[in-house]
PDB file of N, CA and C in Angstrom:
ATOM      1  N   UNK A   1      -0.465 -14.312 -19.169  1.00  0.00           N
ATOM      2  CA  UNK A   1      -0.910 -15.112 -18.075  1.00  0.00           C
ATOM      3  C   UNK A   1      -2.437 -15.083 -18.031  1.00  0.00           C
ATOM      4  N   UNK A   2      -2.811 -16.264 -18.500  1.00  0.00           N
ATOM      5  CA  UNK A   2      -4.626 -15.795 -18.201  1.00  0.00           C
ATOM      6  C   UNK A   2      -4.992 -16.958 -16.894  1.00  0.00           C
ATOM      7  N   UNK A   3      -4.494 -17.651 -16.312  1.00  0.00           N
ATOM      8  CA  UNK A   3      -4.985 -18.149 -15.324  1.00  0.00           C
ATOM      9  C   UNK A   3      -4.488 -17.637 -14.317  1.00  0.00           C
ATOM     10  N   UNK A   4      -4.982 -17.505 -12.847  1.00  0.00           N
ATOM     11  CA  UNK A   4      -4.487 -17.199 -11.200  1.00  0.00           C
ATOM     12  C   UNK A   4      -3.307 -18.012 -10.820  1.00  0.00           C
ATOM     13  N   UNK A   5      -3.154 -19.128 -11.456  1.00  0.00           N
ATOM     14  CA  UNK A   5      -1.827 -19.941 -11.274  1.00  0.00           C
ATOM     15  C   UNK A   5      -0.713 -19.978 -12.266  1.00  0.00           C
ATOM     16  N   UNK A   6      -1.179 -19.563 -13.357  1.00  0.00           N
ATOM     17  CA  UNK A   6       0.260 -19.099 -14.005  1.00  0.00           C
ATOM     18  C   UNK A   6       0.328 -17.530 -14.055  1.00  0.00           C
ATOM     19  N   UNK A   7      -0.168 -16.451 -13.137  1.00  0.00           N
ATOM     20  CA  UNK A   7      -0.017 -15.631 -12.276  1.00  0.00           C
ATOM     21  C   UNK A   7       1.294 -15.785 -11.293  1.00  0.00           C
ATOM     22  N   UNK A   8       0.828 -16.645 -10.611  1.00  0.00           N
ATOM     23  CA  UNK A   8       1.199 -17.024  -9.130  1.00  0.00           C
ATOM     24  C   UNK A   8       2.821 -17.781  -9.517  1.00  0.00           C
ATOM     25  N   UNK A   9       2.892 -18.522 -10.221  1.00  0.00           N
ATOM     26  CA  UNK A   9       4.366 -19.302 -10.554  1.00  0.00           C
ATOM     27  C   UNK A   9       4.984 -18.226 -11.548  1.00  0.00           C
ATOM     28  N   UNK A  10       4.359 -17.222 -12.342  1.00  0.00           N
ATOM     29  CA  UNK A  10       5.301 -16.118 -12.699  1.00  0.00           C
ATOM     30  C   UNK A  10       5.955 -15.143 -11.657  1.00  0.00           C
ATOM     31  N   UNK A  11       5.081 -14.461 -10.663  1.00  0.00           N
ATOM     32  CA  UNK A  11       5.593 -13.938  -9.771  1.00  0.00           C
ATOM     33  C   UNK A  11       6.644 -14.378  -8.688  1.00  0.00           C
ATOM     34  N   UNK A  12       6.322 -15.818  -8.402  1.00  0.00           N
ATOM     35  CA  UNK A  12       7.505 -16.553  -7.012  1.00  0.00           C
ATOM     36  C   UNK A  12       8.218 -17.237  -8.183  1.00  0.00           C
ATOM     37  N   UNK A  13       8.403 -16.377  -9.251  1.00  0.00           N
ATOM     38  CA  UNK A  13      10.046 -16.670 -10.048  1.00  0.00           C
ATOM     39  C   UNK A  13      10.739 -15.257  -9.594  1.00  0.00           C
ATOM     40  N   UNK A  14       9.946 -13.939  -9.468  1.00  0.00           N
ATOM     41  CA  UNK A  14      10.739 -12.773  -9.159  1.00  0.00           C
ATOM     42  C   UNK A  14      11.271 -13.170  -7.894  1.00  0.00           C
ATOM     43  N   UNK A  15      12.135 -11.605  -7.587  1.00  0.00           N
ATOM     44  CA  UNK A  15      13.164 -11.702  -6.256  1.00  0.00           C
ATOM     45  C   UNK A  15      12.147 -10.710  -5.394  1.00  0.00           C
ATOM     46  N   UNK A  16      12.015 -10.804  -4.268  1.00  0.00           N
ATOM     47  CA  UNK A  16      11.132  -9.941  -3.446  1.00  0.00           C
ATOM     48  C   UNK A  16      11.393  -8.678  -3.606  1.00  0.00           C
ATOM     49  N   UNK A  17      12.020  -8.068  -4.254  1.00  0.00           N
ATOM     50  CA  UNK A  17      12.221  -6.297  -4.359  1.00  0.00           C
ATOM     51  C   UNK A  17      11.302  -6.376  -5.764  1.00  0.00           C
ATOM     52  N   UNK A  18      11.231  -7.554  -6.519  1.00  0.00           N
ATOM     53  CA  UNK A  18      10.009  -7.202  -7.638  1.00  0.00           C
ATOM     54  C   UNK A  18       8.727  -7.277  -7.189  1.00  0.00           C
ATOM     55  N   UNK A  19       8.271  -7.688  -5.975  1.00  0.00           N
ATOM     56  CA  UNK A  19       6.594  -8.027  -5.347  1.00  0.00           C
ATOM     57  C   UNK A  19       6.900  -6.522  -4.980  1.00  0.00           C
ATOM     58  N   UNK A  20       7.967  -6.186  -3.953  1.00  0.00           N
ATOM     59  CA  UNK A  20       7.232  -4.954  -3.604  1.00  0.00           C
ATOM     60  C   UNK A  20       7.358  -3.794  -4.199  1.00  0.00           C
ATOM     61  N   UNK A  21       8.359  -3.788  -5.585  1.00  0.00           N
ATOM     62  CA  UNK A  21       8.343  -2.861  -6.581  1.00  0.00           C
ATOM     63  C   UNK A  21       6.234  -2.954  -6.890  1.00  0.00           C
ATOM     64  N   UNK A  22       6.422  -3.926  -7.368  1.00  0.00           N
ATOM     65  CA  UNK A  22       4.946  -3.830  -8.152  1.00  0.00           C
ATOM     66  C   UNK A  22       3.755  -3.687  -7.583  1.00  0.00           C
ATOM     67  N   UNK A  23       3.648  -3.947  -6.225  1.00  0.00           N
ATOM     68  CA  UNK A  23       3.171  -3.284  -5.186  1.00  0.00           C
ATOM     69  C   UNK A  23       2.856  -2.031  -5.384  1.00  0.00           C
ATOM     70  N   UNK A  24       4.190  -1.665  -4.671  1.00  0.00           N
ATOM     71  CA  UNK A  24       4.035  -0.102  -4.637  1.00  0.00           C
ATOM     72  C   UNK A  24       3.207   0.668  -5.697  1.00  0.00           C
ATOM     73  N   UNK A  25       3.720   0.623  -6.975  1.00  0.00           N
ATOM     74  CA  UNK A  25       3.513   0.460  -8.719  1.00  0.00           C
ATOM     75  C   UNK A  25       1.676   0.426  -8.375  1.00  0.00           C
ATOM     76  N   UNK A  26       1.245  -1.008  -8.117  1.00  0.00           N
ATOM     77  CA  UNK A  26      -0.361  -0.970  -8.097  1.00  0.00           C
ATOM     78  C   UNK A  26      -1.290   0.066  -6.985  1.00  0.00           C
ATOM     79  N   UNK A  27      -0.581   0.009  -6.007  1.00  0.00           N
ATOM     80  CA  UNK A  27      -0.787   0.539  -5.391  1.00  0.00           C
ATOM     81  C   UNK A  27      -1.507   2.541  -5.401  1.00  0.00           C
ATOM     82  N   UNK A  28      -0.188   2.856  -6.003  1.00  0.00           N
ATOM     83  CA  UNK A  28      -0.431   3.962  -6.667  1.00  0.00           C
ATOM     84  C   UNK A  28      -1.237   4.217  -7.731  1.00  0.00           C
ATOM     85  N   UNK A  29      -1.624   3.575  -8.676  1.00  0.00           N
ATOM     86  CA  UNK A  29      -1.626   3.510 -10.283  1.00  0.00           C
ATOM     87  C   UNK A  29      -3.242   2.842 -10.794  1.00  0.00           C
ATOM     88  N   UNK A  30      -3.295   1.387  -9.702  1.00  0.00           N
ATOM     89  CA  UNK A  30      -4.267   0.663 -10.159  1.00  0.00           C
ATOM     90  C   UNK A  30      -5.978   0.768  -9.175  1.00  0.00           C
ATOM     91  N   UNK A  31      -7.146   1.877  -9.606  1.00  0.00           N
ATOM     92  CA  UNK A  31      -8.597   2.037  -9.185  1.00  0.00           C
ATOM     93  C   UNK A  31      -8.813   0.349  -8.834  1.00  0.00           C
ATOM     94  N   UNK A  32      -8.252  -1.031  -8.916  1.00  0.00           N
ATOM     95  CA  UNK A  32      -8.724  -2.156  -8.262  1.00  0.00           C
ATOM     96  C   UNK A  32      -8.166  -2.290  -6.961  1.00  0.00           C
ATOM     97  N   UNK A  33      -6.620  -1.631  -6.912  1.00  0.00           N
ATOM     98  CA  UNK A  33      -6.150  -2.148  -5.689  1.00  0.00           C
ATOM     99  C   UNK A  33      -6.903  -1.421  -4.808  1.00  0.00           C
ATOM    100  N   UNK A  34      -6.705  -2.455  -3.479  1.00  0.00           N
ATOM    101  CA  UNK A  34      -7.548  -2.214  -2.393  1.00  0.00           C
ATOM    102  C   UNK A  34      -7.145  -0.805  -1.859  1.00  0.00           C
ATOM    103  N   UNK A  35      -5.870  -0.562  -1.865  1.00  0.00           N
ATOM    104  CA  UNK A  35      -4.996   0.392  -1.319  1.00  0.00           C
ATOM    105  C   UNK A  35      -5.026   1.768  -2.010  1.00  0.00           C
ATOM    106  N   UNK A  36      -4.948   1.556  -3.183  1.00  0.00           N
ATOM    107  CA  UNK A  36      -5.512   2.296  -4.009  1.00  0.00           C
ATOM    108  C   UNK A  36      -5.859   4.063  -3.624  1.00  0.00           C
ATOM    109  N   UNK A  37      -7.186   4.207  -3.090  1.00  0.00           N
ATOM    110  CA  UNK A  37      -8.228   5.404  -2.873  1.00  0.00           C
ATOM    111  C   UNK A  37      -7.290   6.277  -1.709  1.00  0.00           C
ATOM    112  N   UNK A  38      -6.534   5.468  -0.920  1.00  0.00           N
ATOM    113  CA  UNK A  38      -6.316   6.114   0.368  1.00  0.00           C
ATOM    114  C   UNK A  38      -4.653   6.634  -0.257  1.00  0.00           C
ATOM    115  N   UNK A  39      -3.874   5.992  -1.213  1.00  0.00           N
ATOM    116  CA  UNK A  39      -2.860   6.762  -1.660  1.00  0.00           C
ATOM    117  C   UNK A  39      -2.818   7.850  -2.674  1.00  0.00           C
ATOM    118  N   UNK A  40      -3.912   7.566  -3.518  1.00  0.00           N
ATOM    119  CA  UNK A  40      -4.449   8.369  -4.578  1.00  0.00           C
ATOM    120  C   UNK A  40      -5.145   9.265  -4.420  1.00  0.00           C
ATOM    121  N   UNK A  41      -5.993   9.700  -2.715  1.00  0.00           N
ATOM    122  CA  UNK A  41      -6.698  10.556  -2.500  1.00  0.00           C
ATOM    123  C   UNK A  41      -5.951  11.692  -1.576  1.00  0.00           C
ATOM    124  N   UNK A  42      -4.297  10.494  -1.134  1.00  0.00           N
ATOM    125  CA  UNK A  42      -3.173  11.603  -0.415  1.00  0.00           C
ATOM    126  C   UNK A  42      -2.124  12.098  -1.257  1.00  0.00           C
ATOM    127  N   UNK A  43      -2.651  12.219  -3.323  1.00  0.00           N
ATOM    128  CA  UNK A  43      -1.457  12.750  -3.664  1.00  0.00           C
ATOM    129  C   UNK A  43      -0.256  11.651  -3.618  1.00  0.00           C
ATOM    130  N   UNK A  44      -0.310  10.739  -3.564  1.00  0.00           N
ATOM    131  CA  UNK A  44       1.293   9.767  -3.494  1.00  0.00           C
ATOM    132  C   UNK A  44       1.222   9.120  -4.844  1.00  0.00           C
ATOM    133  N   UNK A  45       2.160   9.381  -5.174  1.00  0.00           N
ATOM    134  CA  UNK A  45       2.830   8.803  -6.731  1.00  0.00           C
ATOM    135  C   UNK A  45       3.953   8.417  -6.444  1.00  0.00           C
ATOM    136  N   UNK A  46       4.541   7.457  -7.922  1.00  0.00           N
ATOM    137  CA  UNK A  46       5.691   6.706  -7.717  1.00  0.00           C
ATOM    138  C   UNK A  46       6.403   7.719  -9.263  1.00  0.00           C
ATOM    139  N   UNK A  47       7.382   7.634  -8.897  1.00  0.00           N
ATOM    140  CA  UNK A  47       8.418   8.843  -9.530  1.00  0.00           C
ATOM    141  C   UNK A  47       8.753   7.712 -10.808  1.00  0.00           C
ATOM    142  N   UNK A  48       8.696   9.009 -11.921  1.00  0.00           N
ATOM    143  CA  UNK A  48       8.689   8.422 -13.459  1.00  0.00           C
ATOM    144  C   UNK A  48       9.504   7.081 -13.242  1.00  0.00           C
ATOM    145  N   UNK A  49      11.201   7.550 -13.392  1.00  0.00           N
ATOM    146  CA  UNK A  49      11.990   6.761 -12.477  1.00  0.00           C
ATOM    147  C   UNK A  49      11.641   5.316 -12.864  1.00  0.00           C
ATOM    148  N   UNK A  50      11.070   4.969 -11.714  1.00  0.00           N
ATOM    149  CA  UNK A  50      10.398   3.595 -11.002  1.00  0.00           C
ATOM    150  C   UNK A  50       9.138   3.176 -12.138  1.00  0.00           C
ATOM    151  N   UNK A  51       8.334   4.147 -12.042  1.00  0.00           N
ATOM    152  CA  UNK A  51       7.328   3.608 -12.739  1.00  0.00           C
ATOM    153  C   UNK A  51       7.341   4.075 -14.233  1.00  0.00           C
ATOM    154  N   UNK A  52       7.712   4.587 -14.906  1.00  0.00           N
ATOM    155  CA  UNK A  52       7.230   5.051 -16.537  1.00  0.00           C
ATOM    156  C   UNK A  52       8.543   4.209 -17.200  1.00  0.00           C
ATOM    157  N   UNK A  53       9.862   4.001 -16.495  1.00  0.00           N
ATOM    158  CA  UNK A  53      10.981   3.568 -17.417  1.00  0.00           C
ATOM    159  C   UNK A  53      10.841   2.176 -17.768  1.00  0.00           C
ATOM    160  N   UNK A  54      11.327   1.888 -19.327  1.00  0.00           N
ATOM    161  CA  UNK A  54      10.848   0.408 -19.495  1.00  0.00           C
ATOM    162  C   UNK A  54      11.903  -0.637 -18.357  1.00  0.00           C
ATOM    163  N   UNK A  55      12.883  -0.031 -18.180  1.00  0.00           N
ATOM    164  CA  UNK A  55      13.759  -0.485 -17.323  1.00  0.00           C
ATOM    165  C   UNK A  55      13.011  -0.517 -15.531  1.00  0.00           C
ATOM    166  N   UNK A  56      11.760  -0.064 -15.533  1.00  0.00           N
ATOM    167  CA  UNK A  56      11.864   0.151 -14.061  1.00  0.00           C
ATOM    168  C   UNK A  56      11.889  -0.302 -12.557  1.00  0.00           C
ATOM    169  N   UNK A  57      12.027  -1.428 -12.809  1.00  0.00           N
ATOM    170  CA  UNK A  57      12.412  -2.838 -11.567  1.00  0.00           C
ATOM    171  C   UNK A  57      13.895  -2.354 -11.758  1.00  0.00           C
ATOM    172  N   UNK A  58      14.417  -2.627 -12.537  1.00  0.00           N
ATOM    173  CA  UNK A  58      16.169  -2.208 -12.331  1.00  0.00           C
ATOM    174  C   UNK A  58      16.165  -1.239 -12.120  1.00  0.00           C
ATOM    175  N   UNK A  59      16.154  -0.194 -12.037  1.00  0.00           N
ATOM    176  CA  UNK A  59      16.001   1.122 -11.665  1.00  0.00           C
ATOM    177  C   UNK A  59      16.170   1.574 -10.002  1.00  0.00           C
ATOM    178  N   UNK A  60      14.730   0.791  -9.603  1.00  0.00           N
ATOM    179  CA  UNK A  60      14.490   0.966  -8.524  1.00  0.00           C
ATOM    180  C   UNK A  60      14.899  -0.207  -6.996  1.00  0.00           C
ATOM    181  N   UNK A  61      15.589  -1.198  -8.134  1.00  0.00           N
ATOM    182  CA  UNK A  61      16.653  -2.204  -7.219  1.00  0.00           C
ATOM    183  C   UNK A  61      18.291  -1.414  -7.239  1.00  0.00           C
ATOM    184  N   UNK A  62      18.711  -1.114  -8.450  1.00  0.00           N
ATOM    185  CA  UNK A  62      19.926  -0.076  -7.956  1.00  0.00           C
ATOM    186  C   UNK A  62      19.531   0.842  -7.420  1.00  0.00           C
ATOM    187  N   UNK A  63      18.534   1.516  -7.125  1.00  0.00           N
ATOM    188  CA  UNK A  63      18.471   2.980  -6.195  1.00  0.00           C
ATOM    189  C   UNK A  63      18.225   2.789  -4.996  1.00  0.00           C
ATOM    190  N   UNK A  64      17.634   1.163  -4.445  1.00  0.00           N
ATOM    191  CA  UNK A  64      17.146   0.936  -3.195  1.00  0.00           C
ATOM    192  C   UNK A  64      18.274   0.015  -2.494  1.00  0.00           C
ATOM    193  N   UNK A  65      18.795  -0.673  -3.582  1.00  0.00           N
ATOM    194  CA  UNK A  65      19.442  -2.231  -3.035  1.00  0.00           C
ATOM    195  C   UNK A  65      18.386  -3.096  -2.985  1.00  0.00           C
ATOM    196  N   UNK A  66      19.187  -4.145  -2.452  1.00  0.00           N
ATOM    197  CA  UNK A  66      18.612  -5.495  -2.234  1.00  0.00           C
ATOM    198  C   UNK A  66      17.865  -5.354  -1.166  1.00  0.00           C
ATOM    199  N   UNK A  67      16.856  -5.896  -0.544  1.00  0.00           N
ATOM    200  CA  UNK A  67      15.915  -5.755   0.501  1.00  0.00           C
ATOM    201  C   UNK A  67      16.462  -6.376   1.438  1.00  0.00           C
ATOM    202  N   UNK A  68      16.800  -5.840   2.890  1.00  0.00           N
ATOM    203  CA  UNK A  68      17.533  -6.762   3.746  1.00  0.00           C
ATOM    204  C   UNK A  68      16.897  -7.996   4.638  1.00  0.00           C
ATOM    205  N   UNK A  69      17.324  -8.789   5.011  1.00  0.00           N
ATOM    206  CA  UNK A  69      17.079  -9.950   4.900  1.00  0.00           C
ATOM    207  C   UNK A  69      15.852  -9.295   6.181  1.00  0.00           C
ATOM    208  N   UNK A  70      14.774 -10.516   6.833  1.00  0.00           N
ATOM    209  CA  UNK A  70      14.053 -10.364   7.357  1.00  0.00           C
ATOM    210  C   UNK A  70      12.837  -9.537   7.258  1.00  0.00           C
ATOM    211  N   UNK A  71      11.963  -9.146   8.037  1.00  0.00           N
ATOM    212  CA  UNK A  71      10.485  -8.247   7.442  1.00  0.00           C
ATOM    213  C   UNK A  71      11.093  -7.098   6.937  1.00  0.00           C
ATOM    214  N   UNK A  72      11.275  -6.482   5.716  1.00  0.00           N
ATOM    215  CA  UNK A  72      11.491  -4.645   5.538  1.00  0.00           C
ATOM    216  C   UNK A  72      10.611  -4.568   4.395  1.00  0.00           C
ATOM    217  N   UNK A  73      10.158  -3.211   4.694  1.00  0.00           N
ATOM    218  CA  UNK A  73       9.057  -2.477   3.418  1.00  0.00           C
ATOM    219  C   UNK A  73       9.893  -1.519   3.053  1.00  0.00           C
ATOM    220  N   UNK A  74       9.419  -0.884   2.053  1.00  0.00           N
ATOM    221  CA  UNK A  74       9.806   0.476   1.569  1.00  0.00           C
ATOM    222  C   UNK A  74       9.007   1.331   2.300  1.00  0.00           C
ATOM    223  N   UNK A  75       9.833   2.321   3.126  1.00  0.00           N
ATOM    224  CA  UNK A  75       9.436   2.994   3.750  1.00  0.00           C
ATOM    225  C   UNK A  75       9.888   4.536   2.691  1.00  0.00           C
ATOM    226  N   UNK A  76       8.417   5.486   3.066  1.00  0.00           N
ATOM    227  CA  UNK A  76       8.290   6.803   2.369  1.00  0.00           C
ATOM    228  C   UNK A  76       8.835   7.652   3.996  1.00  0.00           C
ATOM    229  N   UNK A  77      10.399   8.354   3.547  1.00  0.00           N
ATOM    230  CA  UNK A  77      10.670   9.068   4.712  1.00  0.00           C
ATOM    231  C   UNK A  77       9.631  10.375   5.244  1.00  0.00           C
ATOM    232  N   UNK A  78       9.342  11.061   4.453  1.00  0.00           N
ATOM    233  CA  UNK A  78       8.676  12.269   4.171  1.00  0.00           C
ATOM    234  C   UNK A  78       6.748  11.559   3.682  1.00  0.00           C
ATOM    235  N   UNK A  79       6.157  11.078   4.588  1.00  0.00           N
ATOM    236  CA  UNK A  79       4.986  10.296   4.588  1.00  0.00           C
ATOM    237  C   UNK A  79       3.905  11.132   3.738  1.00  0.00           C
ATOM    238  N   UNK A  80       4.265  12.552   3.614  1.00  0.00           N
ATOM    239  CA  UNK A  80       3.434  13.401   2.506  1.00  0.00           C
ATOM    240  C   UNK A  80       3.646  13.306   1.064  1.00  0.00           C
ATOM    241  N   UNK A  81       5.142  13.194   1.187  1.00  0.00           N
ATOM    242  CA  UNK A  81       5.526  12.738  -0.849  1.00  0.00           C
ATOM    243  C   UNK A  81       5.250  11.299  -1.072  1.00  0.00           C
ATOM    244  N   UNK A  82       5.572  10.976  -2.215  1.00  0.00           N
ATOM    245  CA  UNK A  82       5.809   9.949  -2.523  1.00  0.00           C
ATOM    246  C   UNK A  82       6.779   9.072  -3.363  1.00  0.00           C
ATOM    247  N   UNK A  83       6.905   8.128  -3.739  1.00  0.00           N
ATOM    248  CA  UNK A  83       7.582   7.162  -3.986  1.00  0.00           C
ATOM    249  C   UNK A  83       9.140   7.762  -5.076  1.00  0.00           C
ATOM    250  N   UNK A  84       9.816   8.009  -4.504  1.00  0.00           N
ATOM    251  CA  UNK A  84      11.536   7.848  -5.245  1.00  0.00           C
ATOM    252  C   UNK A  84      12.454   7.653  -4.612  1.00  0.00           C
ATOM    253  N   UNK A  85      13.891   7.972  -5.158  1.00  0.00           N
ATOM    254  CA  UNK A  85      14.979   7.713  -4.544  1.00  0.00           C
ATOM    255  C   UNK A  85      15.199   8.473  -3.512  1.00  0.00           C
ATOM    256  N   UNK A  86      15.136   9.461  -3.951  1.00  0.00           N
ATOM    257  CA  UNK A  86      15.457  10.503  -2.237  1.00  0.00           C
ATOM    258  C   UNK A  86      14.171  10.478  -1.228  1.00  0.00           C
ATOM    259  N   UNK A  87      13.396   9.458  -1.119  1.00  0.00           N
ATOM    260  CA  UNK A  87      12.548   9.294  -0.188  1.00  0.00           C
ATOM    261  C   UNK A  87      11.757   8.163   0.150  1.00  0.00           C
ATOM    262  N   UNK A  88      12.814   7.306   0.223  1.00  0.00           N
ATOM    263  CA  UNK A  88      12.235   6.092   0.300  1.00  0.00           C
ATOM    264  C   UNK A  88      13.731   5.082   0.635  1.00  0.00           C
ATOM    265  N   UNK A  89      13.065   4.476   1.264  1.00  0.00           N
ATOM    266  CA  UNK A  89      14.529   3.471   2.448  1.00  0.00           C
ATOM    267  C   UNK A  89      13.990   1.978   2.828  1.00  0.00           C
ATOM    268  N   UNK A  90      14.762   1.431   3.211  1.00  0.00           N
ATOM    269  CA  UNK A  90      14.095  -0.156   3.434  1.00  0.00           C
ATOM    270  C   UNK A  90      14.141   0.141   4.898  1.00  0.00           C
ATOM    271  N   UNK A  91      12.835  -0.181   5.752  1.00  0.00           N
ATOM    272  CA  UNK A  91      12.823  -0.433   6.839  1.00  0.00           C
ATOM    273  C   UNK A  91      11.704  -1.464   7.545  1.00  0.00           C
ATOM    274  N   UNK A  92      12.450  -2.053   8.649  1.00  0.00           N
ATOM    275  CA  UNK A  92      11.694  -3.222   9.085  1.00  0.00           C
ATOM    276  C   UNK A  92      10.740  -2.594   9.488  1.00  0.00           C
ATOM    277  N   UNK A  93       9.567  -3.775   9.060  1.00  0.00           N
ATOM    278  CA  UNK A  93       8.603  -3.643   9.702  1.00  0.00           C
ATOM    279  C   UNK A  93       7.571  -3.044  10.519  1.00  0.00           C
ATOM    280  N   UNK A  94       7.976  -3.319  12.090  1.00  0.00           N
ATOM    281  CA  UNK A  94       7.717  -3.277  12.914  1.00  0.00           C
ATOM    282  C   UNK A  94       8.205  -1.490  13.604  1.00  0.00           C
ATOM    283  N   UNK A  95       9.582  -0.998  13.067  1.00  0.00           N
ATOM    284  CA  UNK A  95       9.769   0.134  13.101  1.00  0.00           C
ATOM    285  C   UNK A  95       8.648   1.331  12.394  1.00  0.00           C
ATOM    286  N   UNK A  96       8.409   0.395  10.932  1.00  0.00           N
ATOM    287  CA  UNK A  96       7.736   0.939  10.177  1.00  0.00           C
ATOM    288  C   UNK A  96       6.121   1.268  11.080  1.00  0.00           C
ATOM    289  N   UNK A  97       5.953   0.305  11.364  1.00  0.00           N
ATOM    290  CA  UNK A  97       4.612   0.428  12.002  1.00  0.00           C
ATOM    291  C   UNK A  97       4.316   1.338  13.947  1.00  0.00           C
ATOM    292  N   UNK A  98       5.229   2.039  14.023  1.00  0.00           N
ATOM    293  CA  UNK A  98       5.130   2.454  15.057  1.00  0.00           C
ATOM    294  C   UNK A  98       5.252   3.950  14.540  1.00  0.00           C
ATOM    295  N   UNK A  99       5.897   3.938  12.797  1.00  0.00           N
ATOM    296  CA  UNK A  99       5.793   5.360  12.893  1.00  0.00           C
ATOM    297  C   UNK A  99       4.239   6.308  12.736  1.00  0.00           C
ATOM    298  N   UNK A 100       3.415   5.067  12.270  1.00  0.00           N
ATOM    299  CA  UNK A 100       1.988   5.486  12.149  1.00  0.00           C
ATOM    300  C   UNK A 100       0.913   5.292  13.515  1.00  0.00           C
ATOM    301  N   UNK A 101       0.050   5.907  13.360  1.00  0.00           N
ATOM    302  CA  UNK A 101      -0.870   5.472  14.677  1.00  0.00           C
ATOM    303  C   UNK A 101      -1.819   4.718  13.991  1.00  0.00           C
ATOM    304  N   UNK A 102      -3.027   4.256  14.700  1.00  0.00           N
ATOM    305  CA  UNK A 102      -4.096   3.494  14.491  1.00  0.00           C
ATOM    306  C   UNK A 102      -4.788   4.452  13.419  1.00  0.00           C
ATOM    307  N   UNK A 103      -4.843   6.100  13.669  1.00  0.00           N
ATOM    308  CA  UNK A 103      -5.733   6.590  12.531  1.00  0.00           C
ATOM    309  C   UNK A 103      -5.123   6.876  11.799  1.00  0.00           C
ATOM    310  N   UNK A 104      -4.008   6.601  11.537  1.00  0.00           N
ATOM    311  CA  UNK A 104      -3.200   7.027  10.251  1.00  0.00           C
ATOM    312  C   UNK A 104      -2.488   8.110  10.080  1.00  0.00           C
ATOM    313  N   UNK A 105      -2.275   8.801  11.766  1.00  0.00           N
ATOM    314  CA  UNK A 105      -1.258   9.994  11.801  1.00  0.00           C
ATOM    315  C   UNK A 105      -0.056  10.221  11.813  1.00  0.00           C
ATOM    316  N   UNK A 106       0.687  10.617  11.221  1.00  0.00           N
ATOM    317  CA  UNK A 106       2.089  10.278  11.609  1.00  0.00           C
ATOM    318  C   UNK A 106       2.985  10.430  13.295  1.00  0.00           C
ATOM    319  N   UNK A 107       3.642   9.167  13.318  1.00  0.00           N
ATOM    320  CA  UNK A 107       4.169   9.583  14.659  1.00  0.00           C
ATOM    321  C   UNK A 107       5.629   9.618  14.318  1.00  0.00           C
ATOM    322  N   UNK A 108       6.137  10.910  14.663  1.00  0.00           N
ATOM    323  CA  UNK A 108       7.863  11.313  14.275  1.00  0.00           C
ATOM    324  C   UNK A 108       8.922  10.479  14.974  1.00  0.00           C
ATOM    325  N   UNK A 109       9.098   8.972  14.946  1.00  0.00           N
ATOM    326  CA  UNK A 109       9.659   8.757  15.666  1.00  0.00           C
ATOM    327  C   UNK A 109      11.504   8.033  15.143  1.00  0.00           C
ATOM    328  N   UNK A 110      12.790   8.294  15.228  1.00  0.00           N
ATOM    329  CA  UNK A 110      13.668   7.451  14.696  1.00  0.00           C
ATOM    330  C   UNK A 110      13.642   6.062  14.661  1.00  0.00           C
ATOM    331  N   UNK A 111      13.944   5.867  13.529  1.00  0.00           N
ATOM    332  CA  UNK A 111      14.672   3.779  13.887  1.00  0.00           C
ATOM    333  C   UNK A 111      15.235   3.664  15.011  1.00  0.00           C
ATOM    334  N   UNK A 112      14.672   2.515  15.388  1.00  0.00           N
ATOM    335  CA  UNK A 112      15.623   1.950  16.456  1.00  0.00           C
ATOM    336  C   UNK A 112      17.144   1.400  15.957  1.00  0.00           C
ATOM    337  N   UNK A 113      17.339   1.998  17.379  1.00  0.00           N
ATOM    338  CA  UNK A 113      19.336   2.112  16.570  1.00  0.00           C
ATOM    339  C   UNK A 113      19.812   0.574  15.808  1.00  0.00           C
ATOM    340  N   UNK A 114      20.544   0.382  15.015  1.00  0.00           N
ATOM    341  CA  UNK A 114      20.888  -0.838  14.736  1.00  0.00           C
ATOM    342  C   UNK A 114      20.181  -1.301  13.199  1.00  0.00           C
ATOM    343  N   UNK A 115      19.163  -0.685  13.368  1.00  0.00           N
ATOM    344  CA  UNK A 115      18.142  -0.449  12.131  1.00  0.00           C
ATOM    345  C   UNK A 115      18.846  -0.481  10.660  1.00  0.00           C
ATOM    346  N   UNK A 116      18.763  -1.121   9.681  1.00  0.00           N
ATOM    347  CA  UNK A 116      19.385  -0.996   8.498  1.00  0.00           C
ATOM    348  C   UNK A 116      18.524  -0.593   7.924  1.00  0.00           C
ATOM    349  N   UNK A 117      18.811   0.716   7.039  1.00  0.00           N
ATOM    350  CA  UNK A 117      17.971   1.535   6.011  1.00  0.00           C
ATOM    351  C   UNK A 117      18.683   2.008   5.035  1.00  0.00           C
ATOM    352  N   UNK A 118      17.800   1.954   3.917  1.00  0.00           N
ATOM    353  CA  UNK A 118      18.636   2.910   2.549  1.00  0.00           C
ATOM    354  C   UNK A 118      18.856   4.317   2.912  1.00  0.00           C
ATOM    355  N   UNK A 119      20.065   4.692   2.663  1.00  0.00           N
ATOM    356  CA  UNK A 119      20.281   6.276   3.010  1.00  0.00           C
ATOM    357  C   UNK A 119      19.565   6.948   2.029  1.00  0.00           C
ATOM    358  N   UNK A 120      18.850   6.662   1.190  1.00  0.00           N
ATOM    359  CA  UNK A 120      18.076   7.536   0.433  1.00  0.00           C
ATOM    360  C   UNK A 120      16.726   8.076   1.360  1.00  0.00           C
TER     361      UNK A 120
END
């Protein structure tokens, strides 16, 4: 892909568990992403697993499932480790965002009941 638009029409051919596989993936991995310094300076990695297997989008769609319909991220249960199967769940949004504060502390709080999450 050497242009921004055959970028862009390769990616919105994937299924949304591949944006936020590769996400996550840059996130961790890549000194450009924006996100980058603040995961890499807390120790968070993405488990061989996910990231080193040539298989690793399949991998990490059978270990997560399908992303449920409406806003959900991959949520890190244990906000000190990072990225695998036993610690990491699909959760909306908005749940997601109440478990953090404005400075980035964790706030211990459950899903709201009804909540669909990976039991991992």
């Amino acid at each position: 892909m050497s242009t921004p638009t055959e970028w862009k029409k390769y990616t919105q051919s994937k299924p949304p568990e591949w944006k936020v596989w590769r996400s996550m993936i840059d996130r961790c991995t890549q000194p450009s992403n924006a996100s980058y310094h603040k995961y890499h300076d807390m120790g968070i990695t993405v488990c061989e697993r996910w990231r080193l297997h040539s298989w690793g989008f399949d991998l990490f769609l059978m270990d997560m499932g399908p992303r449920p319909k409406g806003k959900f991220v991959v949520d890190r249960i244990d906000p000190t480790k990072g990225y695998c199967p036993e610690n990491c769940r699909w959760l909306d949004e908005y749940t997601n965002a109440t478990r953090m504060r404005h400075d980035n502390d964790i706030v211990d709080e459950a899903p709201e009941e009804g909540t669909e999450v990976c039991p991992f």
